[in-house]
Protein backbone atom coordinates (compact mmCIF):
# COMPACT_ATOMS: atom_id res chain seq x y z
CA UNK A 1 34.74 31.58 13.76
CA UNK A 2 37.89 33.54 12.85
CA UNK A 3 40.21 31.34 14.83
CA UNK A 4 39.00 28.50 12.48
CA UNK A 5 39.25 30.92 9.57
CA UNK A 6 42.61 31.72 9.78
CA UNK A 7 43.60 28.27 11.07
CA UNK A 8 42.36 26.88 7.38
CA UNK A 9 43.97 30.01 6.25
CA UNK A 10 47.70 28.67 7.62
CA UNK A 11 47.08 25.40 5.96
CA UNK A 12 49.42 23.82 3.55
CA UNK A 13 48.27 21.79 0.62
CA UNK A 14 49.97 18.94 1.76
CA UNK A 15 48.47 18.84 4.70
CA UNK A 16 45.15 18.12 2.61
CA UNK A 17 46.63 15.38 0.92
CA UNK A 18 48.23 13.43 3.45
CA UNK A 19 44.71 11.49 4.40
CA UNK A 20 42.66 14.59 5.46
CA UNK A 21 39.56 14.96 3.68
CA UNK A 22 40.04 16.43 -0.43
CA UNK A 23 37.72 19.54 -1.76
CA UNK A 24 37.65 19.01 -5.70
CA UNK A 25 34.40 19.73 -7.33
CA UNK A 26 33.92 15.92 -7.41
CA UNK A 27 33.79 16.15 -3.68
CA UNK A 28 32.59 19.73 -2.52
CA UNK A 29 32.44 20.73 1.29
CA UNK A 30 28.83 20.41 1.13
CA UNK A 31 28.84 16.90 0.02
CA UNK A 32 28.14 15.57 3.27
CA UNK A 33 24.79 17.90 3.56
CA UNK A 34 23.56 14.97 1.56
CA UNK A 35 24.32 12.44 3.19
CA UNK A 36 22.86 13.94 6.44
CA UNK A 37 19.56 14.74 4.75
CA UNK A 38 19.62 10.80 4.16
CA UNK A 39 20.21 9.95 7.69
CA UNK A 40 17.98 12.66 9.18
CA UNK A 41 14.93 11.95 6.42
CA UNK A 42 15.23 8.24 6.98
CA UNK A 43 14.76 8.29 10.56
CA UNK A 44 12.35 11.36 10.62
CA UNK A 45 9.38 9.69 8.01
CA UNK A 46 10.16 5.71 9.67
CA UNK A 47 9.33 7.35 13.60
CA UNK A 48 6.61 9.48 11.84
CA UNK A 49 5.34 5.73 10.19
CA UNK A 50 5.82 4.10 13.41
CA UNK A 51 3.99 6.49 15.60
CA UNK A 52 1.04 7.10 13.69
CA UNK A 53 1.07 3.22 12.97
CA UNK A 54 1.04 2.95 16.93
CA UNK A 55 -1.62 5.50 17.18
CA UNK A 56 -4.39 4.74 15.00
CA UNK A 57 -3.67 0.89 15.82
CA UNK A 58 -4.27 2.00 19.77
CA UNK A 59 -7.38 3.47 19.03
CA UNK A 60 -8.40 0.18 17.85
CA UNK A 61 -7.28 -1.69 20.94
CA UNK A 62 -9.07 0.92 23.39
CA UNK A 63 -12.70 0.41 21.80
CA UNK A 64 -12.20 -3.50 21.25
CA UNK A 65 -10.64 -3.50 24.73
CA UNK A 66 -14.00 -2.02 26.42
CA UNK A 67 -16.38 -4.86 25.05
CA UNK A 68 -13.69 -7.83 25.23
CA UNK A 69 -11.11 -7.30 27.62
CA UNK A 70 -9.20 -10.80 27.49
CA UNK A 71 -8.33 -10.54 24.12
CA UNK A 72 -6.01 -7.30 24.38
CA UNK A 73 -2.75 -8.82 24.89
CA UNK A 74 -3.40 -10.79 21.63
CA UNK A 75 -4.43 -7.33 19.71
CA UNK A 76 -1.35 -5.75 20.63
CA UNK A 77 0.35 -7.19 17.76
CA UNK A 78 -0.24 -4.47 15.31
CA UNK A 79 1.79 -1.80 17.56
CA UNK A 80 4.66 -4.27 17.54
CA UNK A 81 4.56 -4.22 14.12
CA UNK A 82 4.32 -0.26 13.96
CA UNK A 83 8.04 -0.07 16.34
CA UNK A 84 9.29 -2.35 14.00
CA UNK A 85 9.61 0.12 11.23
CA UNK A 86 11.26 2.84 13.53
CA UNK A 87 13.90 0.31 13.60
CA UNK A 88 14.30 -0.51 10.29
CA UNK A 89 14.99 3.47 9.93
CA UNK A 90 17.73 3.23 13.25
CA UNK A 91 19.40 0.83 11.06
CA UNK A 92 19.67 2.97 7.97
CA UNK A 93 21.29 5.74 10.24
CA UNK A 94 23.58 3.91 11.96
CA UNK A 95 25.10 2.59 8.28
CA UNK A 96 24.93 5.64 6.71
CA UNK A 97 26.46 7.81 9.98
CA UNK A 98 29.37 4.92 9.05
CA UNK A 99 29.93 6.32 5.39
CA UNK A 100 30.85 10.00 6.61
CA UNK A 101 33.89 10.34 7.84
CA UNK A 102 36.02 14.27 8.43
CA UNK A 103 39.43 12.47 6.69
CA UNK A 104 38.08 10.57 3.76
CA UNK A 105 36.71 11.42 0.68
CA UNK A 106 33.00 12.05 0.47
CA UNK A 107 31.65 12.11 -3.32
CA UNK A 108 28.61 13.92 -4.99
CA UNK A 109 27.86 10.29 -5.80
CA UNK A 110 28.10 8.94 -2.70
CA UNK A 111 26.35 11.99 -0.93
CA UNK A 112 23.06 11.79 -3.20
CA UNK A 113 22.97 8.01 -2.97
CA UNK A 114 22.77 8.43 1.04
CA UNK A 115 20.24 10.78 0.61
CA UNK A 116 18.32 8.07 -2.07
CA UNK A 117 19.05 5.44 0.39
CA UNK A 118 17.65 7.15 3.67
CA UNK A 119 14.87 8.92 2.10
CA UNK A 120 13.67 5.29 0.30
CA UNK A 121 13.63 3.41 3.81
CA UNK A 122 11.78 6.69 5.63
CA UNK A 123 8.93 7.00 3.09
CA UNK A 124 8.62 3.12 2.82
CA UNK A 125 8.60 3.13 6.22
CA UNK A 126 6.12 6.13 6.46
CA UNK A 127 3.94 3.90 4.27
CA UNK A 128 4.30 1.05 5.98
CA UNK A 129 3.29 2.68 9.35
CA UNK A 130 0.08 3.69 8.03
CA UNK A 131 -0.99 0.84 6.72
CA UNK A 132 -0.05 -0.83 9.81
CA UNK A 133 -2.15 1.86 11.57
CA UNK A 134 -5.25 1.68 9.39
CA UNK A 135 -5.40 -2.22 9.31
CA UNK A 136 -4.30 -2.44 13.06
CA UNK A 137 -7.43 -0.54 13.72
CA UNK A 138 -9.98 -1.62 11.61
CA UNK A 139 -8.20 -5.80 11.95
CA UNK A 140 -8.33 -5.35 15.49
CA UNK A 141 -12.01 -4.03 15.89
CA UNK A 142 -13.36 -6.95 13.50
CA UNK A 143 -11.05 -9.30 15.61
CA UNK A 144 -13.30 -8.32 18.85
CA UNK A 145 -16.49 -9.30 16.87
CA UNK A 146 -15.40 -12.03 15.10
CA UNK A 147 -12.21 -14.15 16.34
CA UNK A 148 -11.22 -16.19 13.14
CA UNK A 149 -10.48 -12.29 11.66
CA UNK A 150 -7.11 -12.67 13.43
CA UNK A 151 -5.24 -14.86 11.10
CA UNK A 152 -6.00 -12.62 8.17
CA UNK A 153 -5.48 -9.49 10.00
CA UNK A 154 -2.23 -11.13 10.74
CA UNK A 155 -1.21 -11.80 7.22
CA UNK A 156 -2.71 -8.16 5.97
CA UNK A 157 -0.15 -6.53 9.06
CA UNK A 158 2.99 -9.05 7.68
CA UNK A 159 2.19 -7.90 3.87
CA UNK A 160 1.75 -4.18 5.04
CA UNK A 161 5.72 -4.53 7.18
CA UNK A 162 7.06 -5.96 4.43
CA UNK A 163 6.53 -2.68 2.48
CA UNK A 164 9.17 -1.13 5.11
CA UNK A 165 11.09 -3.96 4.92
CA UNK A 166 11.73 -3.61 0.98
CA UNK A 167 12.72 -0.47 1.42
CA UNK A 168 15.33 -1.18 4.11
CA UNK A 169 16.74 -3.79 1.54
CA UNK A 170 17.19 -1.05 -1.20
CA UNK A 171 18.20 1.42 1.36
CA UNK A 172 21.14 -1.00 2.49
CA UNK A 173 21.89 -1.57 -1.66
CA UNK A 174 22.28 1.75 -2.10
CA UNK A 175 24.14 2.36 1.06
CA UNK A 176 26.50 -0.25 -0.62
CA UNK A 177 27.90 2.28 -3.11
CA UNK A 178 31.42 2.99 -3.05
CA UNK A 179 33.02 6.19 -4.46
CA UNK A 180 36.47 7.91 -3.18
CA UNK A 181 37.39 9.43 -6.76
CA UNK A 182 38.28 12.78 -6.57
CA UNK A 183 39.02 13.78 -9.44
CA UNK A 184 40.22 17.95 -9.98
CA UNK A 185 42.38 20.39 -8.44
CA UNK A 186 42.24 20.18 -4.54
CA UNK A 187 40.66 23.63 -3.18
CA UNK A 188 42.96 24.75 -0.04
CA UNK A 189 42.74 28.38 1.69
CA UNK A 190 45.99 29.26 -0.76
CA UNK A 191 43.83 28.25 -3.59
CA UNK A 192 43.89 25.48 -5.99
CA UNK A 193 46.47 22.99 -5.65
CA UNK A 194 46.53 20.27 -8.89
CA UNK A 195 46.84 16.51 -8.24
């Protein structure tokens, strides 16, 4: 810890200026915080979606699985659907990871609209995966009893993924935003060096 300390400490300004990352008040140190709070909420509440959407669904499958057997494999559907939205939320990550790099600029604005952009897929997604879950179970127990339930359990599940689904598209929309101003006097161990 006080290697690095007096390492920053030896620093010139120039050296934080010649394509190493800036620290203006436009773009603090802890900038990136939010941008990590994005990644890690989006992929946190979509897994949370996704297993309780596989959970409850399974539940569903067991107890229409005692009675009718053969028609299983086609009530499996609904924890397909579930895994899906863990995905949409692997996606997210992997974009936003993209955005942070140690040698660029990395904005307030850019920071909180990460964070807007993972936490909108993870609690669409946490949505999504309980609906999924509730009408997985309850689609897939009226599917053992009656068998013409499966095309409308099947449209309920696509209407219920396509919550998660919006919120990937916003989540990639806000993802989008580009912001490298900087504006202020460049913070180095010496102090404040103006632009």
């Amino acid at each position: 810890m006080f290697q690095l300390l007096n390492l920053l400490a030896s620093l010139s300004p120039e050296l934080y200026l010649n394509g190493n990352r800036i620290i203006t008040d436009a773009c603090p140190v802890y900038a990136p915080f939010f941008g990590a709070m994005g990644i890690a909420g989006a992929l946190i509440f979509t897994v949370m979606g996704a297993a309780y959407g596989t959970a409850k669904a399974s539940v569903g499958i067991s107890n229409m699985g005692v009675l009718k057997p053969d028609l299983v494999i086609k009530a499996f559907i609904p924890v397909i659907f579930a895994g899906v939205i863990a995905i949409y939320g692997l996606i997210i990550c992997v974009i936003l990871v993209g955005g942070i790099k140690v040698d660029k600029p990395y904005t307030l604005l850019k920071a909180f609209t990460d964070l807007g952009s993972g936490l909108t897929v993870g609690l669409c997604g946490l949505a999504a995966g309980c609906a999924i879950g509730i009408v997985g179970d309850s689609g897939v127990r009226g599917f053992g009893q009656q068998q013409k339930l499966y095309v409308i359990m099947m449209l309920i599940l696509i209407f219920s993924e396509a919550l998660g689904l919006y919120g990937l598209i916003i989540g990639i929309l806000l993802s989008s935003v580009s912001d490298s101003y900087c504006p202020g006097s460049i913070l180095t161990p010496n102090g404040y060096v103006d632009l």
